[in-house]
Protein backbone atom coordinates (compact mmCIF):
# COMPACT_ATOMS: atom_id res chain seq x y z
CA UNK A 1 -4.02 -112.45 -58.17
CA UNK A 2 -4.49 -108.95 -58.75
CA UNK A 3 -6.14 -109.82 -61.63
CA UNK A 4 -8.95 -111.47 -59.82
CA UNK A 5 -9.08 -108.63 -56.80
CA UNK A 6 -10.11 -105.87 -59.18
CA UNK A 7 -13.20 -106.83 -60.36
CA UNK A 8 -14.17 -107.41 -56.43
CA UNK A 9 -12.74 -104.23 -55.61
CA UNK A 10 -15.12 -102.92 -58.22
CA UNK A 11 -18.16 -104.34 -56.98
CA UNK A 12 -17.17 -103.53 -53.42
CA UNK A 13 -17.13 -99.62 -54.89
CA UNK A 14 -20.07 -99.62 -56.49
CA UNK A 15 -22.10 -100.91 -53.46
CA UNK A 16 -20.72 -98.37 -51.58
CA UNK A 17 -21.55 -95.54 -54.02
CA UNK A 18 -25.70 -97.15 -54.29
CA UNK A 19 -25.23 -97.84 -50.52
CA UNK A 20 -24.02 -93.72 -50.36
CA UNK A 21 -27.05 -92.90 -52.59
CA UNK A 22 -29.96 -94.53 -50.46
CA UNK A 23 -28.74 -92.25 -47.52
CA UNK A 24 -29.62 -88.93 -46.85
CA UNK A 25 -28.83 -86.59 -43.62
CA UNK A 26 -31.21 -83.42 -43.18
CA UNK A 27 -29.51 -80.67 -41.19
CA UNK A 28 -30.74 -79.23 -37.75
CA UNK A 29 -32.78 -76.40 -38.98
CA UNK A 30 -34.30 -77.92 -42.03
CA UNK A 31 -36.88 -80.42 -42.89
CA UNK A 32 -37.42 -82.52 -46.48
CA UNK A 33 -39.64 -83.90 -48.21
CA UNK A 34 -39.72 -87.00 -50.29
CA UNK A 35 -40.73 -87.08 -54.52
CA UNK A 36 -41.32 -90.95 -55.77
CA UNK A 37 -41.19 -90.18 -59.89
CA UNK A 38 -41.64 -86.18 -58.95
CA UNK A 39 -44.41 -86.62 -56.70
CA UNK A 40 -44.67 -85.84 -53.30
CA UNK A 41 -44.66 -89.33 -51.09
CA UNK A 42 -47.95 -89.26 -48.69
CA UNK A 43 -48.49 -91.40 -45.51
CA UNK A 44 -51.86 -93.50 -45.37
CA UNK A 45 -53.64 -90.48 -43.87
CA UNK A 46 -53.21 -88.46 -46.81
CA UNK A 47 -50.74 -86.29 -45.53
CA UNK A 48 -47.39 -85.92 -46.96
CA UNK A 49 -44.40 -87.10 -45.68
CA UNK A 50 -42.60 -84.64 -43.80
CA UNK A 51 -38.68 -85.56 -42.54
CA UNK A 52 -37.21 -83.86 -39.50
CA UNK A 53 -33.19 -83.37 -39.06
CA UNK A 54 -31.20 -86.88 -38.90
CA UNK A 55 -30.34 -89.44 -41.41
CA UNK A 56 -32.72 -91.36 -43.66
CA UNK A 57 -32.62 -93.55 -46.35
CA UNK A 58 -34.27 -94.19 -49.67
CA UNK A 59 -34.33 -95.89 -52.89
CA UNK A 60 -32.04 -93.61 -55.55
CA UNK A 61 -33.46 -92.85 -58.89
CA UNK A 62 -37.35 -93.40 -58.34
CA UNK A 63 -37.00 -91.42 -55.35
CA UNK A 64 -35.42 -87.74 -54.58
CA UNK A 65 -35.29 -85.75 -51.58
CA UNK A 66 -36.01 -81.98 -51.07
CA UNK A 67 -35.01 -79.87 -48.03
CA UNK A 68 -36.04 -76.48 -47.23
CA UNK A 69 -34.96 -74.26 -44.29
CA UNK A 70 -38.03 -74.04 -42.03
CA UNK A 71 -36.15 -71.41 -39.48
CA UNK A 72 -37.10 -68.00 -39.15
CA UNK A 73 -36.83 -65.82 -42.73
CA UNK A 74 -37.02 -62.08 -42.99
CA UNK A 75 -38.61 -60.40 -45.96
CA UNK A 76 -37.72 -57.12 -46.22
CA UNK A 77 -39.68 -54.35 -48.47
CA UNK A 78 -38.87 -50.93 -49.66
CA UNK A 79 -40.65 -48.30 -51.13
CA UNK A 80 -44.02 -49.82 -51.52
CA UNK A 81 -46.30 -47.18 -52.09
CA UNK A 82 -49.64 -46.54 -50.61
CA UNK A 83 -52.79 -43.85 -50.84
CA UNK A 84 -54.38 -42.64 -47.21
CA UNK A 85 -58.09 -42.28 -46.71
CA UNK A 86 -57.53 -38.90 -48.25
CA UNK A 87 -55.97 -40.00 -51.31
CA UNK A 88 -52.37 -38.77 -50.04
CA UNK A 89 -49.39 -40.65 -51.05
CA UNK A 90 -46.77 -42.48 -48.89
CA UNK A 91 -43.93 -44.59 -48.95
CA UNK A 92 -43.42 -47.03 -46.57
CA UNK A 93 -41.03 -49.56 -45.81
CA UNK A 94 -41.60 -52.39 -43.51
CA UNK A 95 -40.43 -56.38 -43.20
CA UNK A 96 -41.92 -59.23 -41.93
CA UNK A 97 -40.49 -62.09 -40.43
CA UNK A 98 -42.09 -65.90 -41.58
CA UNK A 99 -41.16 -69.67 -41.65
CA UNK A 100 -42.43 -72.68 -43.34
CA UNK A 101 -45.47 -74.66 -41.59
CA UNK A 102 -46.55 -77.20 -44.09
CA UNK A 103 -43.82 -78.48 -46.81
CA UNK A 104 -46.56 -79.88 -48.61
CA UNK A 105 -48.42 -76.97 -48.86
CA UNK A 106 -45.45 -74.73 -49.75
CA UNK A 107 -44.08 -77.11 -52.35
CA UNK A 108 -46.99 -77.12 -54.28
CA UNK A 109 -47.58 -73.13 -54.38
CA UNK A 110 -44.34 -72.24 -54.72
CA UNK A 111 -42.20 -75.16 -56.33
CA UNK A 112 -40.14 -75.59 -53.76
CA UNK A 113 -38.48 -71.77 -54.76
CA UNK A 114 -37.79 -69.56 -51.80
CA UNK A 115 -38.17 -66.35 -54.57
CA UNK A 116 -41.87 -67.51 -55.31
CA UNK A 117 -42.73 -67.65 -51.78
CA UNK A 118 -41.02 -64.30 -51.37
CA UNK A 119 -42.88 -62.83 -54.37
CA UNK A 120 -46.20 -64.33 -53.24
CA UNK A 121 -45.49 -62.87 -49.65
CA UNK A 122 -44.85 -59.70 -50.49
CA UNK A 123 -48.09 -58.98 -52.88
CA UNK A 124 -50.40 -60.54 -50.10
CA UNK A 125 -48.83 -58.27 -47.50
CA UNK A 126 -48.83 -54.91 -49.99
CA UNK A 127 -52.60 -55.67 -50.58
CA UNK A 128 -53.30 -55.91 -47.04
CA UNK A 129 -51.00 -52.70 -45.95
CA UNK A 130 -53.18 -51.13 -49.17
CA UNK A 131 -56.05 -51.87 -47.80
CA UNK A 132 -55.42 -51.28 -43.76
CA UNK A 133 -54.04 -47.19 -44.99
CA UNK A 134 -56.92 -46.68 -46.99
CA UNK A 135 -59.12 -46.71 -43.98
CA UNK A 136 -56.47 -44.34 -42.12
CA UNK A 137 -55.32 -40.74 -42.39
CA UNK A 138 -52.06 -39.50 -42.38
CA UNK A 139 -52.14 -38.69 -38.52
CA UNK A 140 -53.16 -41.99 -37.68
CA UNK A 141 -50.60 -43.54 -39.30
CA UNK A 142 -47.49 -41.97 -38.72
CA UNK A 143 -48.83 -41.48 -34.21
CA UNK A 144 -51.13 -43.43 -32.12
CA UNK A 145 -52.64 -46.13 -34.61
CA UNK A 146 -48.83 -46.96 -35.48
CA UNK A 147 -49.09 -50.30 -33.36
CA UNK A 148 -52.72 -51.50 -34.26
CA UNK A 149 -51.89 -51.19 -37.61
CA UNK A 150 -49.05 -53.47 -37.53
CA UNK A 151 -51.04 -55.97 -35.64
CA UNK A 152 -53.84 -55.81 -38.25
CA UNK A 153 -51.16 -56.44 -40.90
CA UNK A 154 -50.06 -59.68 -39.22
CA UNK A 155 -53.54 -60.77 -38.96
CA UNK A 156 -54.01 -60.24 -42.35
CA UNK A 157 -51.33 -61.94 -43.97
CA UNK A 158 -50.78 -64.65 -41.90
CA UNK A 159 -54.84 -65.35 -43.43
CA UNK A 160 -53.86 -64.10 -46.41
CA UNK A 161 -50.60 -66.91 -46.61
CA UNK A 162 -52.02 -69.44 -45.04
CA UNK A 163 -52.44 -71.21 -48.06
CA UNK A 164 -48.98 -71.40 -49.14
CA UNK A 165 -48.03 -73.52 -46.08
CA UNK A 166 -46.01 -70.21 -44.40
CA UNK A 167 -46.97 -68.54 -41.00
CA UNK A 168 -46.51 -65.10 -40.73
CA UNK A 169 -44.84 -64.20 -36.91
CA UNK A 170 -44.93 -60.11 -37.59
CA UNK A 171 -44.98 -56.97 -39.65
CA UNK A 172 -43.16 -54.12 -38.46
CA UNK A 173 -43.19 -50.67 -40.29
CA UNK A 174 -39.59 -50.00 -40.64
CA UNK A 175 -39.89 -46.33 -42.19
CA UNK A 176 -42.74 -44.04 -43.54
CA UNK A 177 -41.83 -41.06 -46.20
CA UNK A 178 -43.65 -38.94 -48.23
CA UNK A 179 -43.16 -38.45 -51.92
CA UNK A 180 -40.69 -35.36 -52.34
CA UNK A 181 -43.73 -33.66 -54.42
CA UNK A 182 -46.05 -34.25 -51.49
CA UNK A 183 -43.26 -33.77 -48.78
CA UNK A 184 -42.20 -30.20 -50.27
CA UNK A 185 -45.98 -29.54 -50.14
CA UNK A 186 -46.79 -30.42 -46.51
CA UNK A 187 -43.08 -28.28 -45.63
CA UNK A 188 -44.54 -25.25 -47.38
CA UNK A 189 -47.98 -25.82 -45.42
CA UNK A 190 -46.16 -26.01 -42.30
CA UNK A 191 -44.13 -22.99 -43.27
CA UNK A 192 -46.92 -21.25 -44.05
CA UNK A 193 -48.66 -21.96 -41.60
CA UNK A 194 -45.86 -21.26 -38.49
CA UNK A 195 -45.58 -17.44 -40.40
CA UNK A 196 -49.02 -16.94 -39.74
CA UNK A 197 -48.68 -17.86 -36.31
CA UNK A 198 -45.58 -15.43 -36.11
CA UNK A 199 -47.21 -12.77 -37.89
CA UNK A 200 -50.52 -13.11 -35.22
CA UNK A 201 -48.35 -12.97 -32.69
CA UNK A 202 -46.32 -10.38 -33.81
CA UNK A 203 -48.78 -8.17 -34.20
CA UNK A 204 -50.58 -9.23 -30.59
CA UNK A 205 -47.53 -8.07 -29.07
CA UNK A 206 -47.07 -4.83 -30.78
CA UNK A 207 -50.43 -3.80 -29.65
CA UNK A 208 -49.74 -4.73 -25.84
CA UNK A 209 -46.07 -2.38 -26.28
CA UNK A 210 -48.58 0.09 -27.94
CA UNK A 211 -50.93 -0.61 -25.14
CA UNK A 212 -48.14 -0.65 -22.06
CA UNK A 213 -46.28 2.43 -23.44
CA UNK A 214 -49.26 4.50 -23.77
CA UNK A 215 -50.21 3.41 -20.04
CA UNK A 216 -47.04 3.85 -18.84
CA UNK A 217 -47.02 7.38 -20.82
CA UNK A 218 -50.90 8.35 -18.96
CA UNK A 219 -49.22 6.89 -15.86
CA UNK A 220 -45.93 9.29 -16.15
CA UNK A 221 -48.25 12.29 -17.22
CA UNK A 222 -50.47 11.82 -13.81
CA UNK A 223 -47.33 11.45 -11.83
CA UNK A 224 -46.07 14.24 -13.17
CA UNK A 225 -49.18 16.48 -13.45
CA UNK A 226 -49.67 15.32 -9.76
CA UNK A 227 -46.72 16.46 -8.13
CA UNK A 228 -46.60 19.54 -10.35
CA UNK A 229 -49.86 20.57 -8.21
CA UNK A 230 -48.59 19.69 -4.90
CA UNK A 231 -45.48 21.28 -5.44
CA UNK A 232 -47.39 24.52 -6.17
CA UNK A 233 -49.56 23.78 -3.51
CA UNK A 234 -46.17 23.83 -1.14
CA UNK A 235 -44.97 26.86 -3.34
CA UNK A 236 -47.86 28.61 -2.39
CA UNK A 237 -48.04 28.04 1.06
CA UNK A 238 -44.34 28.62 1.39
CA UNK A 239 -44.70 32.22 -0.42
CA UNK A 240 -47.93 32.94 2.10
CA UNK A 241 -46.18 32.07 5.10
CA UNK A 242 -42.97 33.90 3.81
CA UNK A 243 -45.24 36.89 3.14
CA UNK A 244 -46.87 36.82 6.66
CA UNK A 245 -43.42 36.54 8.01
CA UNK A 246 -42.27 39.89 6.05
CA UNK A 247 -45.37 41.78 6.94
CA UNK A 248 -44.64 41.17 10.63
CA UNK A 249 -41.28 41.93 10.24
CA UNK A 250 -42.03 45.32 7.81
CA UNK A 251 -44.54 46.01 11.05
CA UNK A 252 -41.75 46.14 13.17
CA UNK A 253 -39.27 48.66 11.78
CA UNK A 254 -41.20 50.08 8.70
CA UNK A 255 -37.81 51.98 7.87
CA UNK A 256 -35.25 49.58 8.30
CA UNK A 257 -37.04 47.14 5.96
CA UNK A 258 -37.44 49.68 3.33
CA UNK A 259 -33.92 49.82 3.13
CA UNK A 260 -33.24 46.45 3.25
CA UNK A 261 -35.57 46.19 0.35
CA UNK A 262 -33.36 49.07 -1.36
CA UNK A 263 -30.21 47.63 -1.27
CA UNK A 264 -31.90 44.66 -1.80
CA UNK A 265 -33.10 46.20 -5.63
CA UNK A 266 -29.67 48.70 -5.61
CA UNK A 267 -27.72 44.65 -5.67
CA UNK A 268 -29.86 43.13 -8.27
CA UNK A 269 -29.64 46.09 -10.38
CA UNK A 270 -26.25 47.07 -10.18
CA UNK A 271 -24.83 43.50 -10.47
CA UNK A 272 -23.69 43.70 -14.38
CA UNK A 273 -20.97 46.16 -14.58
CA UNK A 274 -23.04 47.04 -18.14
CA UNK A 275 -25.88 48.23 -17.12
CA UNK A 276 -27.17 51.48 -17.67
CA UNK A 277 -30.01 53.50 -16.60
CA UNK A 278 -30.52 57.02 -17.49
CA UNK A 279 -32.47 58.49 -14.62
CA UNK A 280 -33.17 61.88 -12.88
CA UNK A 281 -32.03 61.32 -9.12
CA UNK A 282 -32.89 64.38 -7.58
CA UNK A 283 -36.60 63.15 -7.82
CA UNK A 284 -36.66 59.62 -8.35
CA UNK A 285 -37.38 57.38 -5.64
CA UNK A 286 -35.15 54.65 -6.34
CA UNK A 287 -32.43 56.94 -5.62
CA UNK A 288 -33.18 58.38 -2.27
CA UNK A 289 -31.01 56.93 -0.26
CA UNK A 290 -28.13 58.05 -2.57
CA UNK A 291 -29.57 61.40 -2.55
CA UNK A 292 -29.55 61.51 1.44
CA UNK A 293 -26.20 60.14 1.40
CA UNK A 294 -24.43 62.65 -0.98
CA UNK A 295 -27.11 65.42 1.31
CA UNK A 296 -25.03 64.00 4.74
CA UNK A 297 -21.45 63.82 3.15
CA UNK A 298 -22.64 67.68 1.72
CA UNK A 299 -23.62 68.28 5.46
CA UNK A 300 -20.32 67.06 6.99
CA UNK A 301 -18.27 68.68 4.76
């Protein structure tokens, strides 16, 4: 009996293996493509046969099935360098996001290989990022044409890949360096350049503290000069009126104030214990009132 069961068993297998074979499932997020004898299968139109997510079938061996991820890829580039309007050299790093349009297209430009389409990619977008900074300076770059720029690049390769079945959704410019060479350059400029500034207005405001001090010096000197003459002015009129006052009072009592006056010069003289003055008194009129004093004590006696 078992004898008999194992061929059937057999049979039964290998109708499930061919029955395995003819079916095919396509994940969400991909699509295929069908080769009869490695050739792409085309409908009646002329168009080739494109298979959306599910299960399918097909006829093993003569047939095979391809399936490529059609969701969003990002391609991202470093380094790539590129020359300015002015022949100045930049780095710049950017990546651009894509997905597959057209299988049949991109099978037959790239193989089916996701590296090729990469490779292809990236050339057609460093030609067209070549060509879009060679028109620009380095100003224009790196500020205000920043965002134009990256919408020319998408307009340009999505042109440029159309071909391959791919549609570009956008560029961005992830990073833009100089060469060290060229970087070191442009520092030294800039250093250069902010020392000159310095240096101007260094000097600018030396000459302003040479230019305040010496006003504030002529200022000063005025003042100064200024109330120097109306203080002599005051002297002057203080000394008159003092003098008027004294003549009045010497008009009054003509020998009183002579002997005010005479103790007066007998105080300023006699003041320093040191001083000496060799003198005749009995004729000298400095000391007449000593000489009528020691005449009335000579009297009294």
């Amino acid at each position: 009996m078992k004898t008999r069961l194992m061929p059937l068993m057999i049979l039964i297998l290998v109708l499930l293996i061919l029955l395995m074979s003819c079916l095919y499932t396509v994940q969400q997020g991909q699509m295929a493509v069908k080769l009869h004898w490695g050739k792409l299968v085309k409908n009646s139109d002329g168009m080739v046969v494109q298979y959306q997510p599910g299960l399918h079938a097909m006829i093993p061996v003569v047939n095979s099935i391809k399936t490529f991820d059609t969701r969003l890829q990002t391609l991202d580039v470093t380094a790539s360098r590129v020359f300015t309007v002015k022949q100045k050299p930049m780095i710049i790093d950017y990546y651009a996001q894509w997905r597959i349009v057209d299988l049949g297209r991109y099978y037959r430009t790239t193989g089916g290989l996701i590296d090729n389409a990469r490779r292809i990619l990236t050339q057609q977008i460093n030609d067209a990022l070549r060509a879009a900074i060679g028109k620009r300076t380095l100003k224009a770059v790196v500020t205000s044409d920043r965002q134009s720029l990256m919408q020319m690049l998408s307009g340009i390769a999505e042109q440029s890949v159309e071909s391959l079945g791919i549609k570009v959704v956008d560029v961005r410019l992830r990073g833009i360096e100089l060469p060290d060479q060229v970087r070191e350059r442009i520092y030294n400029a800039m250093i250069t350049k902010r020392q000159k500034i310095s240096r101007f207005y260094r000097y600018n405001g030396r000459a302003e503290k040479t230019k305040i001090e010496a006003e504030a010096d002529a200022s000063y000197i005025k003042t100064i000069t200024t109330a120097n003459v109306n203080a002599q002015k005051i002297k002057a009129s203080g000394d008159k009126l003092a003098a008027i006052i004294y003549q009045k009072s010497y008009t009054q009592n003509v020998p009183f104030y002579a002997f005010y006056r005479g103790l007066q010069a007998y105080r300023g003289v006699f003041r320093d214990k040191n001083t000496i003055m060799v003198l005749k008194p009995s004729d000298n009129r400095f000391f007449r009132y000593f000489n009528n004093s020691m005449s009335a004590e000579t009297n009294h006696a």
